[in-house]
N, C-alpha and C. Protein backbone atom coordinates (compact mmCIF):
# COMPACT_ATOMS: atom_id res chain seq x y z
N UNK A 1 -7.80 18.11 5.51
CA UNK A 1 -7.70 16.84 4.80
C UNK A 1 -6.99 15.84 5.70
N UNK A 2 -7.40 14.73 5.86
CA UNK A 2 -6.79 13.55 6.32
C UNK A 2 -5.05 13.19 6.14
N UNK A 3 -4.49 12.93 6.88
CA UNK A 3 -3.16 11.85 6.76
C UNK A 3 -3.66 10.65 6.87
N UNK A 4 -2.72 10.06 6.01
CA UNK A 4 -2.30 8.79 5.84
C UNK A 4 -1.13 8.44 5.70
N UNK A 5 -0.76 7.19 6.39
CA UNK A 5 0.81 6.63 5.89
C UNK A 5 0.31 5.44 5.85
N UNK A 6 1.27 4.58 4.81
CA UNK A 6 0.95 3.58 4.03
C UNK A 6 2.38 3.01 4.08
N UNK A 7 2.40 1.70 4.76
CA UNK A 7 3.34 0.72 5.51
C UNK A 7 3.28 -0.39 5.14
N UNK A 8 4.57 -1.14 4.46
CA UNK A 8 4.82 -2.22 3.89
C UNK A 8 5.39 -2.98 4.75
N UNK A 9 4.96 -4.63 4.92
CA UNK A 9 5.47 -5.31 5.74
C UNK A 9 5.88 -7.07 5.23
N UNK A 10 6.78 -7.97 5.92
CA UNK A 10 6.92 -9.11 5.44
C UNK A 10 6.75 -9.65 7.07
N UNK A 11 7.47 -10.99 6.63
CA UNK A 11 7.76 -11.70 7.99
C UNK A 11 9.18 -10.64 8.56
N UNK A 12 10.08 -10.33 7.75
CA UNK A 12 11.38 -10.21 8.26
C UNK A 12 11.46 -8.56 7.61
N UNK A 13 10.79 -7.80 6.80
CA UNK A 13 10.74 -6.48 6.60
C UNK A 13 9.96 -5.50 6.64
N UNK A 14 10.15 -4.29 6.79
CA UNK A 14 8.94 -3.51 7.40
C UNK A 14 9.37 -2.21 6.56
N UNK A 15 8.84 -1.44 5.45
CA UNK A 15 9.03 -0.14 5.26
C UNK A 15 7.99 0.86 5.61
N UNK A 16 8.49 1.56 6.56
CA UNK A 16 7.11 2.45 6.69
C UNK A 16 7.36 4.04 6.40
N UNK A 17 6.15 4.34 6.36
CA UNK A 17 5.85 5.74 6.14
C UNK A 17 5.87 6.81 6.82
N UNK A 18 7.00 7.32 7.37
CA UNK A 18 6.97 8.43 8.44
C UNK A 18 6.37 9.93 8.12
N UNK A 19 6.13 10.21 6.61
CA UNK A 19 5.69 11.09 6.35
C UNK A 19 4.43 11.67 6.26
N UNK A 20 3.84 10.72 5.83
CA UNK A 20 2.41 10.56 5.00
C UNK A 20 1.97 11.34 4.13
N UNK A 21 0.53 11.65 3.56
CA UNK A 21 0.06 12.07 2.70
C UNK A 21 -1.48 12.59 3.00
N UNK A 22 -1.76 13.63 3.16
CA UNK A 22 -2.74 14.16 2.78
C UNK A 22 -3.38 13.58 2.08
N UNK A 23 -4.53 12.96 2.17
CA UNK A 23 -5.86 12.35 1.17
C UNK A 23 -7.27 12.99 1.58
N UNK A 24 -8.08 12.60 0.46
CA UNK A 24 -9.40 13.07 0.83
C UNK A 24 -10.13 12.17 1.75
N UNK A 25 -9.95 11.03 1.50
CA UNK A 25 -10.75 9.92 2.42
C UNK A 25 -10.27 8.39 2.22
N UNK A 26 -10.63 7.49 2.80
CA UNK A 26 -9.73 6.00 2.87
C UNK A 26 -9.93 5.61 1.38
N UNK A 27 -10.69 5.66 0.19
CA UNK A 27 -10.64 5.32 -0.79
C UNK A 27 -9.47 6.21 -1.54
N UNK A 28 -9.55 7.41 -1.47
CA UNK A 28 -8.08 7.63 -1.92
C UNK A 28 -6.85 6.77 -1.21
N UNK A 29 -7.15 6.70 -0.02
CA UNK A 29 -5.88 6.03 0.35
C UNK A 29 -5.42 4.75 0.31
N UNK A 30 -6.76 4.09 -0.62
CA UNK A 30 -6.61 2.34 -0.92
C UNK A 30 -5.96 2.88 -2.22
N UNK A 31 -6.39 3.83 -2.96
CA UNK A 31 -5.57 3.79 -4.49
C UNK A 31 -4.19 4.19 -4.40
N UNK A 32 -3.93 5.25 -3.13
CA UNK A 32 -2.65 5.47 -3.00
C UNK A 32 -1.43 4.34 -2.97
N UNK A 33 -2.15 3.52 -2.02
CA UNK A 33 -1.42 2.52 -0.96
C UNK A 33 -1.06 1.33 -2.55
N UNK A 34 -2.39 1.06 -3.65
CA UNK A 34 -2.20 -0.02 -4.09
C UNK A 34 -0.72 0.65 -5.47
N UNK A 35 -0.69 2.18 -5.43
CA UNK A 35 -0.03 3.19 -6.44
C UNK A 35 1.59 2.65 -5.94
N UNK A 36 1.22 3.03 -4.19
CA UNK A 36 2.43 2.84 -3.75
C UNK A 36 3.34 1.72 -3.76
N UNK A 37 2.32 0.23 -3.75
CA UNK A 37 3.18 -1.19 -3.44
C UNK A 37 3.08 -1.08 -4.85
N UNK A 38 2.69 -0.93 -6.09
CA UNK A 38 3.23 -1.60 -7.40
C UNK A 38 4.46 -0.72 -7.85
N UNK A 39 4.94 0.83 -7.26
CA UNK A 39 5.92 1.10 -7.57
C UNK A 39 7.13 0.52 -6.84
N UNK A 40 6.98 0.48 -4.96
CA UNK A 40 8.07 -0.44 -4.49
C UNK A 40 8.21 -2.06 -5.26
N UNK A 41 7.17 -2.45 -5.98
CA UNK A 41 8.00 -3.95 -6.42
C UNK A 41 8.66 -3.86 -7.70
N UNK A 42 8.24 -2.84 -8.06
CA UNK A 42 8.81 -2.35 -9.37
C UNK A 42 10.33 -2.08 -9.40
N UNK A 43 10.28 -1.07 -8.41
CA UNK A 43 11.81 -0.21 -7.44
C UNK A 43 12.48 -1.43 -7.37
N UNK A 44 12.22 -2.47 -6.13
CA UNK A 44 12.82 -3.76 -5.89
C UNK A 44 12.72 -4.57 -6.67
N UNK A 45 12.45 -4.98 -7.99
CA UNK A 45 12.03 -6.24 -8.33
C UNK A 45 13.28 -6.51 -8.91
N UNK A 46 14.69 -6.23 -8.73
CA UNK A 46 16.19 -7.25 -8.91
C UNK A 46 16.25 -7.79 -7.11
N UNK A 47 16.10 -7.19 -6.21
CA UNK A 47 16.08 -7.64 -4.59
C UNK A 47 14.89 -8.87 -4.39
N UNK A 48 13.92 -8.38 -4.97
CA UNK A 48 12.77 -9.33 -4.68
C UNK A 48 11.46 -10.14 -5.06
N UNK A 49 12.05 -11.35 -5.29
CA UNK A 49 11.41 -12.12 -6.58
C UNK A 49 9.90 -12.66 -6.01
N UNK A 50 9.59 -12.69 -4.95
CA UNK A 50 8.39 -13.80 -3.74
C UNK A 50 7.61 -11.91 -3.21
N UNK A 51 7.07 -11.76 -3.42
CA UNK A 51 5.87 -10.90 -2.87
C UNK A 51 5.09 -11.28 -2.10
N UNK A 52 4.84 -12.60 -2.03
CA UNK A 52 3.07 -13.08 -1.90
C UNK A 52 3.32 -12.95 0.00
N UNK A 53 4.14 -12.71 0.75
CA UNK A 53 4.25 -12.79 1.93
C UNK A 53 3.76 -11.09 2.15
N UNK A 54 3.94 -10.17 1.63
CA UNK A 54 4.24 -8.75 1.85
C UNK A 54 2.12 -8.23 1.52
N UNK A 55 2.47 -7.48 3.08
CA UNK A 55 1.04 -6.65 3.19
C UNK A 55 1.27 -5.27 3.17
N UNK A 56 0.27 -4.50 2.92
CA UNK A 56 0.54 -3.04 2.71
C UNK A 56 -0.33 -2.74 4.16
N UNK A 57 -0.40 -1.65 4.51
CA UNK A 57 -1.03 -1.26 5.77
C UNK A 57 -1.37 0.15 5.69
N UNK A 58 -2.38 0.61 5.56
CA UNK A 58 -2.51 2.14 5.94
C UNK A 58 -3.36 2.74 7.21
N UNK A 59 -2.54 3.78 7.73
CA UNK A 59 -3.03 4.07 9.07
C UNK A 59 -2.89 5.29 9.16
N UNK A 60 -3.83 5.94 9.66
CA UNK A 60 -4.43 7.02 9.93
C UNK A 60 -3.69 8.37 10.98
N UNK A 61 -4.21 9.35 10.66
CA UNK A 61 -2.84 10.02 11.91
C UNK A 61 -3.37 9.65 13.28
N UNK A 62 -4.03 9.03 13.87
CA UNK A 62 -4.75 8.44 15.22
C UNK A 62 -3.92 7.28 15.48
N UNK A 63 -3.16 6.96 14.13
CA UNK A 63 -2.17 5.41 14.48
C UNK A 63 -3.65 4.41 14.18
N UNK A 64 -4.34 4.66 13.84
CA UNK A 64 -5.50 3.47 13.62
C UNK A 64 -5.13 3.21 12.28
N UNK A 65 -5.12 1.49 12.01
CA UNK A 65 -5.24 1.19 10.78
C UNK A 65 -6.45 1.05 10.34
N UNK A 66 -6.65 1.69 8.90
CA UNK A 66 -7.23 1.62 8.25
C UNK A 66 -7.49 0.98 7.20
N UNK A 67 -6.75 0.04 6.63
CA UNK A 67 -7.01 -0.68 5.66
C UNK A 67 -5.18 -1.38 5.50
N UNK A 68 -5.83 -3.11 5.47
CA UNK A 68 -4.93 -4.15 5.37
C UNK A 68 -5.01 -4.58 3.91
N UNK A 69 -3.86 -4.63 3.11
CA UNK A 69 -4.35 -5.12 1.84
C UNK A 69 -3.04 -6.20 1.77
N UNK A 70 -3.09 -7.76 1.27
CA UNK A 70 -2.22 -8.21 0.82
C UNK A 70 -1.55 -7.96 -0.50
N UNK A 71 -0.20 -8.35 -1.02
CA UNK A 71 0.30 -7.63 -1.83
C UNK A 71 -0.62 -8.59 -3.41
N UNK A 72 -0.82 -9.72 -2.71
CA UNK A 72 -1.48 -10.27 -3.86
C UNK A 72 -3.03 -9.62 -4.37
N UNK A 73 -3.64 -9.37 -3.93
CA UNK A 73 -4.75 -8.20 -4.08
C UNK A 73 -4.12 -6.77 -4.63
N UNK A 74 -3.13 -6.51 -4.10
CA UNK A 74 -2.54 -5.29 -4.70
C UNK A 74 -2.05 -4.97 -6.54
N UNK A 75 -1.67 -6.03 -6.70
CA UNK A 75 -0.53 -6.27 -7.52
C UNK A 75 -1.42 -6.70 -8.68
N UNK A 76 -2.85 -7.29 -8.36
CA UNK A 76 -4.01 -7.53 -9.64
C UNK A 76 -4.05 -6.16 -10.48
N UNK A 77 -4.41 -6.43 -11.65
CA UNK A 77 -5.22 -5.59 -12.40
C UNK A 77 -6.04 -5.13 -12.06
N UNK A 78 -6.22 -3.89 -11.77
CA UNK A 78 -7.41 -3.20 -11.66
C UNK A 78 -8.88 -3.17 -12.77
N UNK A 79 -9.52 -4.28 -13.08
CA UNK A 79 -10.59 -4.31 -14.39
C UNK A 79 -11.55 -2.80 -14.23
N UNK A 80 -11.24 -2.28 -15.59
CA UNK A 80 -11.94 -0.51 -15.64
C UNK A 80 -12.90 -1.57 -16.43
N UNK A 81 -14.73 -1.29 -16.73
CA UNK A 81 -15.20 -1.53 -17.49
C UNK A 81 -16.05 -0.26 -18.13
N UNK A 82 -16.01 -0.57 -19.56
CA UNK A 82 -16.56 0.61 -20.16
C UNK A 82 -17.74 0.65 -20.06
N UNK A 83 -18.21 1.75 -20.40
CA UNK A 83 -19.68 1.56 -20.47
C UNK A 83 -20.45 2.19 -21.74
């Protein structure tokens, strides 16, 4: 199974992922990544009121990124529609 680490960034902050995570493929790791930034703003949200600067980053164990997401894309509702 794949690694992934999934890396938060601003102009002036950077949390990254030294561990990573085992996923099945980059779509798990877009749901991970979007799992992961709504719990850090959650975690932070008395530290940090302005998001809209902060990107998530996930990269591959090759160090290749794989997927750039801004936090404003992140942080939407996910629309489930029924069927």
């Amino acid at each position: 199974m794949p690694r992934f680490f999934v890396h938060f960034y601003d102009q002036r902050h950077a949390f990254r992922d030294d561990e990573g995570l085992d996923l099945a493929d980059e779509a798990a790791a877009r749901i991970s990544a979007r799992e992961a930034a709504q719990a850090l703003t959650f975690d932070l949200r008395d530290e940090i009121a302005d998001w809209s600067a902060w990107r998530v980053e996930v990269v591959d164990a090759r160090g290749r990124t794989v997927i750039i997401l801004p936090f404003a894309e992140v942080l939407e509702p996910v629309s489930v529609h029924a069927h």
